[in-house]
Protein backbone atom coordinates (compact mmCIF):
# COMPACT_ATOMS: atom_id res chain seq x y z
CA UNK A 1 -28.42 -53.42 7.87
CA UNK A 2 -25.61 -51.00 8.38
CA UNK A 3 -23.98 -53.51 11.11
CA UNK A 4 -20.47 -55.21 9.86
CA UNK A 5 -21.71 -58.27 11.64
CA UNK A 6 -25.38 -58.64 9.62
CA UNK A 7 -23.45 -57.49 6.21
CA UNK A 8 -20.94 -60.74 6.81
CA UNK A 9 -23.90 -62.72 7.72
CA UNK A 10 -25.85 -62.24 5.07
CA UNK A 11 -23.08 -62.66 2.90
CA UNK A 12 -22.18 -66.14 4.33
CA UNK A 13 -26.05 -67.31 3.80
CA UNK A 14 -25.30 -67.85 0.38
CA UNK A 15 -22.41 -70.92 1.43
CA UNK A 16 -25.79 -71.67 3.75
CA UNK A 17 -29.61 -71.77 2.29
CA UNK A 18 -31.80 -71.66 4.70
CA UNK A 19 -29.60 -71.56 8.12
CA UNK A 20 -29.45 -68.99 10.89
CA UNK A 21 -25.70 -68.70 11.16
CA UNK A 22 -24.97 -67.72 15.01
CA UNK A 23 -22.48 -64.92 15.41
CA UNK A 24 -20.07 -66.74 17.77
CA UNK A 25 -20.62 -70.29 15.60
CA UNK A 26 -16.93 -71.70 14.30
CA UNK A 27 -17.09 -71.13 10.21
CA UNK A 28 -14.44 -73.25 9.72
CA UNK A 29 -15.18 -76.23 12.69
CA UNK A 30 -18.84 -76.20 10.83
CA UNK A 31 -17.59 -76.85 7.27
CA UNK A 32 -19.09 -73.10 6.15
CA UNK A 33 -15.99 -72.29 5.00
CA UNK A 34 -13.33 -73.50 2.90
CA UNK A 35 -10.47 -72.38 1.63
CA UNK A 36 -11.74 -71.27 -1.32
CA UNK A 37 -14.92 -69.95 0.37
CA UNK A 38 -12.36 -68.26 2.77
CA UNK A 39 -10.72 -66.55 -0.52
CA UNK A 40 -14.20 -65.34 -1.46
CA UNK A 41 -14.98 -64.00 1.79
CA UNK A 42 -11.67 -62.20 2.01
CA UNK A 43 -12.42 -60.19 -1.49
CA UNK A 44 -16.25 -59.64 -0.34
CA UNK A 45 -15.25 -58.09 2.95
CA UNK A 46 -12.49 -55.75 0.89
CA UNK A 47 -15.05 -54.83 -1.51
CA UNK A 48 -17.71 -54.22 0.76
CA UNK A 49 -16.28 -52.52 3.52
CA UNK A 50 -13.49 -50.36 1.30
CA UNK A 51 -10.62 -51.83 3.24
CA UNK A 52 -7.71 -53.97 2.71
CA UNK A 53 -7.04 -56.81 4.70
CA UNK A 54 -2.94 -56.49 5.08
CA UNK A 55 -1.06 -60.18 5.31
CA UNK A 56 -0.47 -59.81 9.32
CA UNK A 57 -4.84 -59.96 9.61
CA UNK A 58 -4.40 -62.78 7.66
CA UNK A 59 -4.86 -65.35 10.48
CA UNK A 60 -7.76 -67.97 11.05
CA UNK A 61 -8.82 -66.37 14.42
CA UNK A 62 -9.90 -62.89 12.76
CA UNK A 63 -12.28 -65.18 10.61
CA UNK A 64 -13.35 -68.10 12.78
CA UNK A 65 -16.63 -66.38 13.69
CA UNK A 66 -18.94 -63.25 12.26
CA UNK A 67 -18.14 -61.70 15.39
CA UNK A 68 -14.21 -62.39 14.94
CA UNK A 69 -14.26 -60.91 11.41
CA UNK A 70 -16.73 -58.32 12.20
CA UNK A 71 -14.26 -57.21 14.83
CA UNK A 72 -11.52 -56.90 12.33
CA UNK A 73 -13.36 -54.81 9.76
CA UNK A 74 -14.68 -52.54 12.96
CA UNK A 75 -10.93 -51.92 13.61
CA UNK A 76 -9.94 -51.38 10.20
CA UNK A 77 -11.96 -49.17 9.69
CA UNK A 78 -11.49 -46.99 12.71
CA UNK A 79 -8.08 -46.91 11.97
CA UNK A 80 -6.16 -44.43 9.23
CA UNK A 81 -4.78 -46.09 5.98
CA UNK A 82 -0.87 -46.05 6.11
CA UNK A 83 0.50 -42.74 4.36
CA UNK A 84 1.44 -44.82 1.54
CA UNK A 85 -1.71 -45.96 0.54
CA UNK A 86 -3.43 -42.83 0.76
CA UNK A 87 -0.55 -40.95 -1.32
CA UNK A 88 -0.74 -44.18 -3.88
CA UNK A 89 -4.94 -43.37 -4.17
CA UNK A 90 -4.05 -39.51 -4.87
CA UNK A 91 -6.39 -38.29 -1.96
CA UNK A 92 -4.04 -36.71 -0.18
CA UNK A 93 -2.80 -33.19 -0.80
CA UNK A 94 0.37 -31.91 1.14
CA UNK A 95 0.83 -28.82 1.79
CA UNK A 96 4.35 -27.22 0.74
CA UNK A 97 5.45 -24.28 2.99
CA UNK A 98 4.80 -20.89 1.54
CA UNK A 99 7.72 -18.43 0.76
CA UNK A 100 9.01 -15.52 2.66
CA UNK A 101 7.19 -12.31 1.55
């Protein structure tokens, strides 16, 4: 279960015993989530996934559906973290230019 899309799913089976949640199914439209299920997922998908979700991602569409949110992680997590974060963390070394000679 490596998948973005099953991780989310079998997250969100615990806001639904015993239902098959359907990738392209409306979270919201179905009562799945809430707003302060929609908190929860927010931290879950940080946490599991090693990412942060900046303010600008922050929109209903990117978590409507699994596939929607599953899409945004995909994309995070393609993408570099901005300089700042990555000199914040301390993982990044720069290299200063030697001296003449």
């Amino acid at each position: 279960m490596n998948k973005p899309s099953e991780r989310i799913a079998k997250y969100l089976t615990r806001f639904t015993p015993g239902r098959v949640l359907d990738g392209d199914e409306d979270l919201f439209a179905g009562g799945i989530i809430t707003s302060l299920s929609a908190i929860q997922l927010l931290a879950f998908v940080e946490r599991e996934f090693q990412l942060t979700i900046d303010n600008e991602d922050l929109v209903r569409e990117n978590f409507r559906t699994i596939h929607a949110l599953s899409a945004l992680v995909e994309r995070k997590l393609a993408s570099p973290p901005p300089v700042d974060e990555v000199l914040a963390a301390g993982t990044h070394a720069v290299a200063s230019p030697r001296a003449p000679g």
